[in-house]
N, C-alpha and C. Protein backbone atom coordinates (compact mmCIF):
# COMPACT_ATOMS: atom_id res chain seq x y z
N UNK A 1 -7.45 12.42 12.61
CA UNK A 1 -6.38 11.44 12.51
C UNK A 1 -5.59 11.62 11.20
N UNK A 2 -6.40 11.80 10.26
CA UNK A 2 -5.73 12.39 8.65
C UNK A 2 -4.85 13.17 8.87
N UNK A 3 -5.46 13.93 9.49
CA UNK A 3 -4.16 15.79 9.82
C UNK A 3 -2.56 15.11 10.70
N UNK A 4 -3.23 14.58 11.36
CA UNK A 4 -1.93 14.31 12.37
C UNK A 4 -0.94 13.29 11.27
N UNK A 5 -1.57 12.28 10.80
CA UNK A 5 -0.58 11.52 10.40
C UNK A 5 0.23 11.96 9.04
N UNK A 6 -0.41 13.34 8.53
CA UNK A 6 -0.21 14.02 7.37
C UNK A 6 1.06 14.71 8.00
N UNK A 7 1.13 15.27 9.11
CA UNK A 7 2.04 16.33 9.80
C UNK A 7 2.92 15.17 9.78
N UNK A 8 2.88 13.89 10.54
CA UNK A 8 4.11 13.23 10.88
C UNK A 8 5.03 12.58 9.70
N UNK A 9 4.08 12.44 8.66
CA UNK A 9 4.87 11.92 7.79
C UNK A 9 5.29 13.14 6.57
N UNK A 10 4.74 14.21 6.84
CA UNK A 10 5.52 15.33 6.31
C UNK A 10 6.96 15.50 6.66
N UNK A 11 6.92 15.59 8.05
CA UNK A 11 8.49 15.78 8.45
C UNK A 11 9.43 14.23 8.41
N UNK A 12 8.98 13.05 8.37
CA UNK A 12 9.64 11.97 7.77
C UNK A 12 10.04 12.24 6.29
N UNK A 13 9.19 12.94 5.32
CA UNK A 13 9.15 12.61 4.13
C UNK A 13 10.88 13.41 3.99
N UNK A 14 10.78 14.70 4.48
CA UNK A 14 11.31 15.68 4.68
C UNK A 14 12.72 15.47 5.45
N UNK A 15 13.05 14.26 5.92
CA UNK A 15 13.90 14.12 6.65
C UNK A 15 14.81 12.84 5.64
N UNK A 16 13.92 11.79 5.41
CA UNK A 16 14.47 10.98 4.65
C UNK A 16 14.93 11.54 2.97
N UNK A 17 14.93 12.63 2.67
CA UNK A 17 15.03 12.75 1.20
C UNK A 17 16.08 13.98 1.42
N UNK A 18 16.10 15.05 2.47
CA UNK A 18 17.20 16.26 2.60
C UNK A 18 18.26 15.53 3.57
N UNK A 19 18.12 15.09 4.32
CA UNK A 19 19.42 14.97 5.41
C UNK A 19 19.72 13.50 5.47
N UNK A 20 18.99 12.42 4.89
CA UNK A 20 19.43 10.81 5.01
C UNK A 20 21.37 10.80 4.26
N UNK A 21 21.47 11.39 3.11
CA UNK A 21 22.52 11.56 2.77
C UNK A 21 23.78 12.18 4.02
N UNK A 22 23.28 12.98 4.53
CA UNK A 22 24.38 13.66 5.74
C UNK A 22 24.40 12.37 6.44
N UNK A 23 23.87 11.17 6.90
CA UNK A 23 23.87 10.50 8.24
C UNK A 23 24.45 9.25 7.26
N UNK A 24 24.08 8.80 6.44
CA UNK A 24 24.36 7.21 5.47
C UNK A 24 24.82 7.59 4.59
N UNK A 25 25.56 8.23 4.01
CA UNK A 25 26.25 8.88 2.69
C UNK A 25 25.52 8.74 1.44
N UNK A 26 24.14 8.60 1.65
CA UNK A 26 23.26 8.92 0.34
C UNK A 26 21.58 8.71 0.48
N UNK A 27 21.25 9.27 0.05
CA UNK A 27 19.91 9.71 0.00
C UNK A 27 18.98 8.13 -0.04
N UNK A 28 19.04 8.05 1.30
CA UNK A 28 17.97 6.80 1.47
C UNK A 28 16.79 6.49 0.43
N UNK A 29 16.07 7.46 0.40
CA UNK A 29 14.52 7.73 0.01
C UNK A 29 14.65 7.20 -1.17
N UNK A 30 15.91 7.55 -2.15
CA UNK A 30 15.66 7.57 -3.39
C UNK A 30 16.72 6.49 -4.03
N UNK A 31 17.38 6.14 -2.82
CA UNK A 31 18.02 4.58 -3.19
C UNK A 31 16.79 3.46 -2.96
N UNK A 32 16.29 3.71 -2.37
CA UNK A 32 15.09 2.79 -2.22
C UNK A 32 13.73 2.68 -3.22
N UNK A 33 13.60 4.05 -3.67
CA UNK A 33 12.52 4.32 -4.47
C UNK A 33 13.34 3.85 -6.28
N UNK A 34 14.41 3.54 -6.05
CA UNK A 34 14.92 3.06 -7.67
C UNK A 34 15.38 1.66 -7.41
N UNK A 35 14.82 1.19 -6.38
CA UNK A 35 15.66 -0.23 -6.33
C UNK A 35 14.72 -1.32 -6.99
N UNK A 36 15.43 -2.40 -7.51
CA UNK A 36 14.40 -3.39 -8.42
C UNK A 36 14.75 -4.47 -7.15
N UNK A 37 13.34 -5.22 -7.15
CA UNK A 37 13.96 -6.31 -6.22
C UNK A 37 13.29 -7.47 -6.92
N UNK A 38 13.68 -8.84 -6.40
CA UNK A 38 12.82 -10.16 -7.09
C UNK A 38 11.76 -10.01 -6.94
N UNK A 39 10.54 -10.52 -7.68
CA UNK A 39 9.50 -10.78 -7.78
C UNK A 39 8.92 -11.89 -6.83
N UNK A 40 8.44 -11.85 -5.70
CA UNK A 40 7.80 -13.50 -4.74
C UNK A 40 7.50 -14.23 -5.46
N UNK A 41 6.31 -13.71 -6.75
CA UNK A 41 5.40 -14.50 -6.88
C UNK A 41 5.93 -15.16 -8.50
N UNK A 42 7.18 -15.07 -8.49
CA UNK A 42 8.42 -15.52 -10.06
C UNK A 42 8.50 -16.78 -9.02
N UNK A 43 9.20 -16.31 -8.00
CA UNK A 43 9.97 -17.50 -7.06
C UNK A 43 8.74 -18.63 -6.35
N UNK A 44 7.40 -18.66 -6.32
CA UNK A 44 6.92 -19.79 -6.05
C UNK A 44 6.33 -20.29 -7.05
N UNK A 45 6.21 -19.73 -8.36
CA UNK A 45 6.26 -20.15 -9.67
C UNK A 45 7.15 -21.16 -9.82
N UNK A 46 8.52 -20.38 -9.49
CA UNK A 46 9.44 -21.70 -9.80
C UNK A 46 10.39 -22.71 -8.73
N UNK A 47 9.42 -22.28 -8.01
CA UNK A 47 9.54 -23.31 -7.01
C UNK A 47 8.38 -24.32 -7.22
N UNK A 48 6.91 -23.98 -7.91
CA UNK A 48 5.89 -25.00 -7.74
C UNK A 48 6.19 -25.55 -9.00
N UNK A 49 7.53 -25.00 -10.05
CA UNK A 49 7.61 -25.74 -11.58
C UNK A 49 6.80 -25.37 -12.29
N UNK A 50 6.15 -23.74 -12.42
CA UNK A 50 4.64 -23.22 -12.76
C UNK A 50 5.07 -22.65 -14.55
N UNK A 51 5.31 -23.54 -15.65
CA UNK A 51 6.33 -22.53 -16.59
C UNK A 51 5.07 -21.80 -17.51
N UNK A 52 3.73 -22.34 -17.18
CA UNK A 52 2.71 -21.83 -18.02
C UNK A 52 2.46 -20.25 -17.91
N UNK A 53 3.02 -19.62 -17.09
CA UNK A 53 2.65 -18.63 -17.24
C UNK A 53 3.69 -17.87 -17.20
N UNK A 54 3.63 -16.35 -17.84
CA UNK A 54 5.09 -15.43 -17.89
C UNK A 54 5.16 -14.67 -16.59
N UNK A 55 5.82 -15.25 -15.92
CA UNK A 55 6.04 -13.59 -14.61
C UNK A 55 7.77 -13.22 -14.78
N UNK A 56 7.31 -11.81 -14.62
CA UNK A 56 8.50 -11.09 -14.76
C UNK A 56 9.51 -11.14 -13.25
N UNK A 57 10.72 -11.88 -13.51
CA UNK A 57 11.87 -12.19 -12.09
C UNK A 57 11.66 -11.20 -11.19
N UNK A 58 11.88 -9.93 -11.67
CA UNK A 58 11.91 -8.66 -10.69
C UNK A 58 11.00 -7.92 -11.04
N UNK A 59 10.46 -6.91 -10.14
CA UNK A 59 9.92 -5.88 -10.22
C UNK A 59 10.51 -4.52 -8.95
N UNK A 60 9.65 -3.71 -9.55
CA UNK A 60 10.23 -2.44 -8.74
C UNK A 60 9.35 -2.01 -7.50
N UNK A 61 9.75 -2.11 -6.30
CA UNK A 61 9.19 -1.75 -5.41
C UNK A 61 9.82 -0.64 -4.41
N UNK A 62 9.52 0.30 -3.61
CA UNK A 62 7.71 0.52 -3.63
C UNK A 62 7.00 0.74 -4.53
N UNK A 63 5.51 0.75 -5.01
CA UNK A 63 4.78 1.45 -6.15
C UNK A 63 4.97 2.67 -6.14
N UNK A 64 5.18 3.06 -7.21
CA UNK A 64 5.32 4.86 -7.66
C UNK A 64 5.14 4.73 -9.11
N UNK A 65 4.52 6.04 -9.45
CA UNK A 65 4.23 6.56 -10.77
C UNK A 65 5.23 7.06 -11.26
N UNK A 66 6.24 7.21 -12.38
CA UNK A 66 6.86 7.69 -12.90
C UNK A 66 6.71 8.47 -14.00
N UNK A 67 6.96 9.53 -14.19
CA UNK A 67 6.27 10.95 -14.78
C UNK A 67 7.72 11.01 -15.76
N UNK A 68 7.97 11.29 -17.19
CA UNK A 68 9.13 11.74 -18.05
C UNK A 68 9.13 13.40 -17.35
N UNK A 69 10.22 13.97 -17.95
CA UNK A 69 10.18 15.36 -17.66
C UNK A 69 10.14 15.90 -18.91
N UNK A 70 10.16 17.06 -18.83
CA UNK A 70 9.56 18.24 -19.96
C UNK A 70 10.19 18.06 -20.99
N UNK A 71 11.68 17.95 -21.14
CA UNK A 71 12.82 17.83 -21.63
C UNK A 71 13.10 16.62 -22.18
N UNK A 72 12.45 15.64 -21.84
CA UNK A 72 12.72 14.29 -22.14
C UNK A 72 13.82 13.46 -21.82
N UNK A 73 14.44 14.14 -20.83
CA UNK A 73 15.72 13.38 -20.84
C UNK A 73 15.93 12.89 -19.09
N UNK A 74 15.02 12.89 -18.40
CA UNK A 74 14.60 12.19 -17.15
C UNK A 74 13.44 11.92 -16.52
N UNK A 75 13.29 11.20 -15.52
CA UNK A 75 11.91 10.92 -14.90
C UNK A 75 12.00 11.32 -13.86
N UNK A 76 10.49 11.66 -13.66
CA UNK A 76 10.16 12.02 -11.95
C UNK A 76 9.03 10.76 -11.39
N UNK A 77 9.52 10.74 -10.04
CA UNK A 77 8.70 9.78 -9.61
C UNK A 77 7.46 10.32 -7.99
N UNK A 78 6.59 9.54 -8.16
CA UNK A 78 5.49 10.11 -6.72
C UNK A 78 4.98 8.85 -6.52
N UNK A 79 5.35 8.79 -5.22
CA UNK A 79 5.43 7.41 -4.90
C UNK A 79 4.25 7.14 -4.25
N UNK A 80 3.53 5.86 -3.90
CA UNK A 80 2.47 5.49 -3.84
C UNK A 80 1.49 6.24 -2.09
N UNK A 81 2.89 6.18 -1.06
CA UNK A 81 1.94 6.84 -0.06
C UNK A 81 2.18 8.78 -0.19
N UNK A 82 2.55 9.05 -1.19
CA UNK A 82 2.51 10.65 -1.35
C UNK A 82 0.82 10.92 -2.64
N UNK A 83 0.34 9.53 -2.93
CA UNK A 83 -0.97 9.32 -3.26
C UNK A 83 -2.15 9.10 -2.32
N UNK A 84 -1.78 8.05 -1.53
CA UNK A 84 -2.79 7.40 -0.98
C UNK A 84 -2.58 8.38 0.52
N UNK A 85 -1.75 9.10 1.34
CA UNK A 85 -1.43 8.98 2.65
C UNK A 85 -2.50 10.64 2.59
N UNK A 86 -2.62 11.37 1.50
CA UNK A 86 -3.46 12.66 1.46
C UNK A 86 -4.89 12.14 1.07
N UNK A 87 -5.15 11.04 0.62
CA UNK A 87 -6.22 10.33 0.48
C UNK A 87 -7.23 10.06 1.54
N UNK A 88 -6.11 9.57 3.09
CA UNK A 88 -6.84 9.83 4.05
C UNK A 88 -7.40 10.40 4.77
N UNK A 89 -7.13 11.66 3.97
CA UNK A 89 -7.45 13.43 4.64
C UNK A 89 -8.53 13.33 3.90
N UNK A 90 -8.89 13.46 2.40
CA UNK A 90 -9.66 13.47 1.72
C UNK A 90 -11.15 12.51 1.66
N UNK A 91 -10.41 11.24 1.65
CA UNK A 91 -11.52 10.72 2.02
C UNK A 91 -12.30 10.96 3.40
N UNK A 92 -12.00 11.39 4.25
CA UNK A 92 -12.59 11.83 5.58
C UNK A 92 -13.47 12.97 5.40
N UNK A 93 -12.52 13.81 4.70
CA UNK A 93 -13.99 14.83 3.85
C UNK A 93 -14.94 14.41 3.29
N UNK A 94 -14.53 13.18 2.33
CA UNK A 94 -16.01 13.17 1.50
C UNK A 94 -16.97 12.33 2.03
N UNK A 95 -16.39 11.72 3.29
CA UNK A 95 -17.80 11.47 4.32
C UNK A 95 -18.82 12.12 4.97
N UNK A 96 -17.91 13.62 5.55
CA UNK A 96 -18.69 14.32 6.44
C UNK A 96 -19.82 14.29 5.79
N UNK A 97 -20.88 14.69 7.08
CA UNK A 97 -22.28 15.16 6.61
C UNK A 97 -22.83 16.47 7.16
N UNK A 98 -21.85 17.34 7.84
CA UNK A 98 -22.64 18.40 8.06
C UNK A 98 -22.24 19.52 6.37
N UNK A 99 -23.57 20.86 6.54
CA UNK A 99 -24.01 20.92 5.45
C UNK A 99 -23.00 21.53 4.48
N UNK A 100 -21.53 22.11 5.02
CA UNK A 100 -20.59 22.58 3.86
C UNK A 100 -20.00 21.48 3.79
N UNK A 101 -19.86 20.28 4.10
CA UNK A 101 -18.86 19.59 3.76
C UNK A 101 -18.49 19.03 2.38
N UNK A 102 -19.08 19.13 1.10
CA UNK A 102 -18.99 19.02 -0.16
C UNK A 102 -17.96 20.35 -0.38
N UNK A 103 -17.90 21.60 0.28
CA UNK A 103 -17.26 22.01 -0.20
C UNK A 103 -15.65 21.96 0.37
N UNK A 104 -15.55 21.72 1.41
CA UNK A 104 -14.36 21.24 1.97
C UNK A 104 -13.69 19.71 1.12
N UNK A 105 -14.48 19.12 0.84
CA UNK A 105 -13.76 17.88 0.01
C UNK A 105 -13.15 18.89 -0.95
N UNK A 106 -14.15 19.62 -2.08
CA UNK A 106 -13.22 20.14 -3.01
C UNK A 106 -12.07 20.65 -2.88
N UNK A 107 -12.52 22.16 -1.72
CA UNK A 107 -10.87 22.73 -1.43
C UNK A 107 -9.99 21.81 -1.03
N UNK A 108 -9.84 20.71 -0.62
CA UNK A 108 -8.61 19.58 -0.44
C UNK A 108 -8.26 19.02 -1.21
N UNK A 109 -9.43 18.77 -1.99
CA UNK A 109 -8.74 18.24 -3.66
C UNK A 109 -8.06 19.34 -4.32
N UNK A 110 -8.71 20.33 -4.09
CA UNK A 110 -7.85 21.43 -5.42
C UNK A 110 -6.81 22.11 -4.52
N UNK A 111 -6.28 21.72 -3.30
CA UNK A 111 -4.93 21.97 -2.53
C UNK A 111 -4.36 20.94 -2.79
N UNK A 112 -4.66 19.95 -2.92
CA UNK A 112 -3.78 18.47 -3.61
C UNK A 112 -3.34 18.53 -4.65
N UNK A 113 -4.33 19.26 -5.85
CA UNK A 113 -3.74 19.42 -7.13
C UNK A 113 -2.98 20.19 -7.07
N UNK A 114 -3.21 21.48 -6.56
CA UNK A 114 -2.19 22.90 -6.76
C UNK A 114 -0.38 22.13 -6.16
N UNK A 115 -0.79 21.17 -5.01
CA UNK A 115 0.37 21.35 -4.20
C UNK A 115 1.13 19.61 -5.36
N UNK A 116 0.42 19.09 -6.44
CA UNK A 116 0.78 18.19 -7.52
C UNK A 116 1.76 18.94 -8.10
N UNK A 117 1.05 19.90 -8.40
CA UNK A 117 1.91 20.73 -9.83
C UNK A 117 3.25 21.45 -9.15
N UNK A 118 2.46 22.22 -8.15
CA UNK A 118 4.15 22.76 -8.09
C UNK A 118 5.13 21.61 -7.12
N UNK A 119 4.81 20.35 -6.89
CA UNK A 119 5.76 19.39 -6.65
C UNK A 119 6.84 19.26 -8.13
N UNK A 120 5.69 18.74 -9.31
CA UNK A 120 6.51 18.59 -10.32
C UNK A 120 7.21 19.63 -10.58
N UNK A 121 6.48 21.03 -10.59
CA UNK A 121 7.30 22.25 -11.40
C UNK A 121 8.82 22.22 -10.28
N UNK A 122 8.96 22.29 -9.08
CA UNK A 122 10.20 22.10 -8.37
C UNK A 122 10.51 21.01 -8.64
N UNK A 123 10.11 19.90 -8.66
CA UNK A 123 10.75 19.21 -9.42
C UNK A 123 11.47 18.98 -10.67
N UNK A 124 11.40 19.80 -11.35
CA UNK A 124 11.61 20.06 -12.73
C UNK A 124 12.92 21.08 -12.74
N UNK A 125 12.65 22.28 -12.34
CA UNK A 125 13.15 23.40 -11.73
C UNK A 125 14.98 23.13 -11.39
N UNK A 126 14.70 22.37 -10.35
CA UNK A 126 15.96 21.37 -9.07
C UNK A 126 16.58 20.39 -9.90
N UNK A 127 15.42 19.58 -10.73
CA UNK A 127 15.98 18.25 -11.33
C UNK A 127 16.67 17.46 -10.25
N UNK A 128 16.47 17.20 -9.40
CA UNK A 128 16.21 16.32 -8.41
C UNK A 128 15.34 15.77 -7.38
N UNK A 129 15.60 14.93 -7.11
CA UNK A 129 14.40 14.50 -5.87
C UNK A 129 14.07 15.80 -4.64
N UNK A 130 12.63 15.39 -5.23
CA UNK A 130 11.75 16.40 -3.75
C UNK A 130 11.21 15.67 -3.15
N UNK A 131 10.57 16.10 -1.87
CA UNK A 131 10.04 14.75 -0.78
C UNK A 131 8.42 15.74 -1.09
N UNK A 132 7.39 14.84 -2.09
CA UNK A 132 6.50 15.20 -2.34
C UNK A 132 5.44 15.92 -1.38
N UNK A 133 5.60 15.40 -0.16
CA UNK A 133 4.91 15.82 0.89
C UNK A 133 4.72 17.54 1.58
N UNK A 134 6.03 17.71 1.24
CA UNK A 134 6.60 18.95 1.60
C UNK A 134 5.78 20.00 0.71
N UNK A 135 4.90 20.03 -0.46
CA UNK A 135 4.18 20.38 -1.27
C UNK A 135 2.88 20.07 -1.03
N UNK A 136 2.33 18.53 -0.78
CA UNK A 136 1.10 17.95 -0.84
C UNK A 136 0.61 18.29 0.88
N UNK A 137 1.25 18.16 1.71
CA UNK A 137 0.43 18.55 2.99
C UNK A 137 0.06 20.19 3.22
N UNK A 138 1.20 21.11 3.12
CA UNK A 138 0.58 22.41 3.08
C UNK A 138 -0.39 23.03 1.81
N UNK A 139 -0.32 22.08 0.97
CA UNK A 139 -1.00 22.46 -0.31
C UNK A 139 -2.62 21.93 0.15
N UNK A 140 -2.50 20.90 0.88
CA UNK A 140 -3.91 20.42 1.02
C UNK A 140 -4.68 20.85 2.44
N UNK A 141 -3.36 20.98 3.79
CA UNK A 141 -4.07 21.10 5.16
C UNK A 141 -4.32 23.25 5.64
N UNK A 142 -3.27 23.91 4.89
CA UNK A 142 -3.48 25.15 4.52
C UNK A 142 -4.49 25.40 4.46
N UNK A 143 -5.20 25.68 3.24
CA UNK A 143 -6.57 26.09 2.49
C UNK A 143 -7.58 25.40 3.80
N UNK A 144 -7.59 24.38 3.84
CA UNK A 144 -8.79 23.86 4.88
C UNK A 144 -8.73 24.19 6.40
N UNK A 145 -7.44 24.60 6.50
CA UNK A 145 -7.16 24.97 8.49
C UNK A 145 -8.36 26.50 7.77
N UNK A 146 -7.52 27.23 6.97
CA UNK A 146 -7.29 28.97 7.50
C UNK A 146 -8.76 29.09 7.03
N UNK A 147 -9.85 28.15 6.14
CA UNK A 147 -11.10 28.99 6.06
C UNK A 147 -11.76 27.98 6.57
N UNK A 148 -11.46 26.77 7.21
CA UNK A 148 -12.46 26.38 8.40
C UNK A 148 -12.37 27.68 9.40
N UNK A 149 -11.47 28.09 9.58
CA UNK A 149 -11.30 29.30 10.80
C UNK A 149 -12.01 29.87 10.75
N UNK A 150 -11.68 30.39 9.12
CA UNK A 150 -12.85 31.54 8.96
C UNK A 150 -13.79 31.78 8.75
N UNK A 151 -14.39 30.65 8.25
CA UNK A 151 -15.82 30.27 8.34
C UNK A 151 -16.59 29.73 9.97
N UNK A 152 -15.66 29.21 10.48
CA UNK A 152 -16.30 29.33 11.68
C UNK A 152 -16.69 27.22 11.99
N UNK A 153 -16.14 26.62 10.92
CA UNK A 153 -16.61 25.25 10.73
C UNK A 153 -14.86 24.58 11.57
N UNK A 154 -14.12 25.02 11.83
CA UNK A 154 -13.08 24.38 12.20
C UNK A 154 -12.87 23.51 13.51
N UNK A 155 -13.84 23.36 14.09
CA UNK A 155 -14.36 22.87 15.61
C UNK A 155 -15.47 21.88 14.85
N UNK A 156 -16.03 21.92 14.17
CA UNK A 156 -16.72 20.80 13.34
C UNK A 156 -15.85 19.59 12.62
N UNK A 157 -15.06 20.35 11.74
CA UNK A 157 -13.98 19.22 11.23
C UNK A 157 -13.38 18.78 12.22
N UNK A 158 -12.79 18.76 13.01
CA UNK A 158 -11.68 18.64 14.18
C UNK A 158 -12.24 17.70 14.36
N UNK A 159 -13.59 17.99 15.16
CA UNK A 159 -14.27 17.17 16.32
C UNK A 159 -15.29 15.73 15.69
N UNK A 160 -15.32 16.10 14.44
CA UNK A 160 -16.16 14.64 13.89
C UNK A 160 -15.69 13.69 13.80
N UNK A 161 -16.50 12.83 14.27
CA UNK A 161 -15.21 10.93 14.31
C UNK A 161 -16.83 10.46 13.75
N UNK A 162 -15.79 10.00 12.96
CA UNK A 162 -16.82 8.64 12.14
C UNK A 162 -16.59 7.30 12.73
N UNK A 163 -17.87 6.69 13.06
CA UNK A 163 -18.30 5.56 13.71
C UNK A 163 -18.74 4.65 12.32
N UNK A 164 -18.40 3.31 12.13
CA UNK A 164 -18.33 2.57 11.16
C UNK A 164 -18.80 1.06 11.82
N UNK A 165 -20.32 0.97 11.94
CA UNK A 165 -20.15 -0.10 12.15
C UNK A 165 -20.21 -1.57 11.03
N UNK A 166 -19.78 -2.64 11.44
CA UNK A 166 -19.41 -3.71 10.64
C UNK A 166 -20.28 -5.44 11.03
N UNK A 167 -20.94 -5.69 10.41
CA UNK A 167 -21.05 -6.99 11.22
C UNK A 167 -20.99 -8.27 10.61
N UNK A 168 -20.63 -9.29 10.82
CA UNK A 168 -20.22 -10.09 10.29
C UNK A 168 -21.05 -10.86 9.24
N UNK A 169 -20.37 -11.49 8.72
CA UNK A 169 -21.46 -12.16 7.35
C UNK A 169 -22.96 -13.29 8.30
N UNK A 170 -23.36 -13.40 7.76
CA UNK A 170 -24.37 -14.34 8.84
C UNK A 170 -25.00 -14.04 10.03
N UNK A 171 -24.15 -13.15 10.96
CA UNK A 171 -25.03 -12.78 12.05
C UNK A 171 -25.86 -12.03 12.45
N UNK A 172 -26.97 -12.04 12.53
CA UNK A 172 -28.24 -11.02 12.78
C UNK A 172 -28.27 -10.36 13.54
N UNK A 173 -28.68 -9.42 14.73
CA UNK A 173 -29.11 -9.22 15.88
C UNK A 173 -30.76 -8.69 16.26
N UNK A 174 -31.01 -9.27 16.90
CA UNK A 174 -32.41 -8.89 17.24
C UNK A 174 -32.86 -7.91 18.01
């Protein structure tokens, strides 16, 4: 499920940040990713008359990290599901339990990192917005397709579904 939703929102990432400008006369992704909006939780503050405490009117949403550049004279940003959305690939690794799977978490982490850096370094490079994904999915689903293959484990990853069961606070079963 990681892989698939990694593919689909690769080509979203990829769509909203190169061609949103051709269709709306400007780059959706990154009008959105610099926009400040009110704060909710300012506005039922002062709606409940709350003055004891400081909240700031606006804040910036979505969450993203903002990185200075080399040069000092701009920022780069990686926004919160180009963190968390390869997370779900990852964390699915570091569940497995058959016996290489410690090493498959790593190679996804260190395709995450590799595909970090050269996000920023093109980023840097361009000095403009990149759609992080376009870096972070082949950087992370690459390395793990072509030597599950070749190791012979790629019908293992595929096919494992994790079962999670949950039960409620209080109830027993006998």
């Amino acid at each position: 499920m990681g892989c698939i939703l990694l593919c689909c929102l690769f080509v979203y990432d990829i769509f909203w940040v190169f061609y949103s400008a051709d269709l709306f006369g400007k780059n959706v992704m990154l009008s959105v990713a610099e926009k400040t909006t009110s704060n909710p939780v300012a506005r039922v503050a002062e709606a409940l008359n709350i003055s004891s405490v400081s909240i700031s009117a606006h804040i910036e949403l979505p969450s993203k990290m903002i990185i200075p550049t080399l040069d000092g004279r701009g920022w780069g940003m990686l926004g919160l599901g180009d963190i968390a959305v390869p997370g779900i690939l990852l964390s699915f690794l570091y569940r497995q339990t058959f016996p290489r799977a410690a090493f498959y978490y790593w190679l996804g982490m260190s395709g995450y990192a590799a595909g970090l850096v050269v996000t920023l370094l093109v980023s840097l490079a361009w000095n403009q917005a990149q759609p992080a994904l376009l870096f972070l999915v082949p950087g992370t689903l690459v390395p793990l397709v072509v030597v599950s293959l070749w190791r012979g484990d790629f019908r293992v990853l595929w096919d494992t579904v994790e079962v999670v069961s949950v039960e409620p606070a209080g109830e027993k079963h006998v």
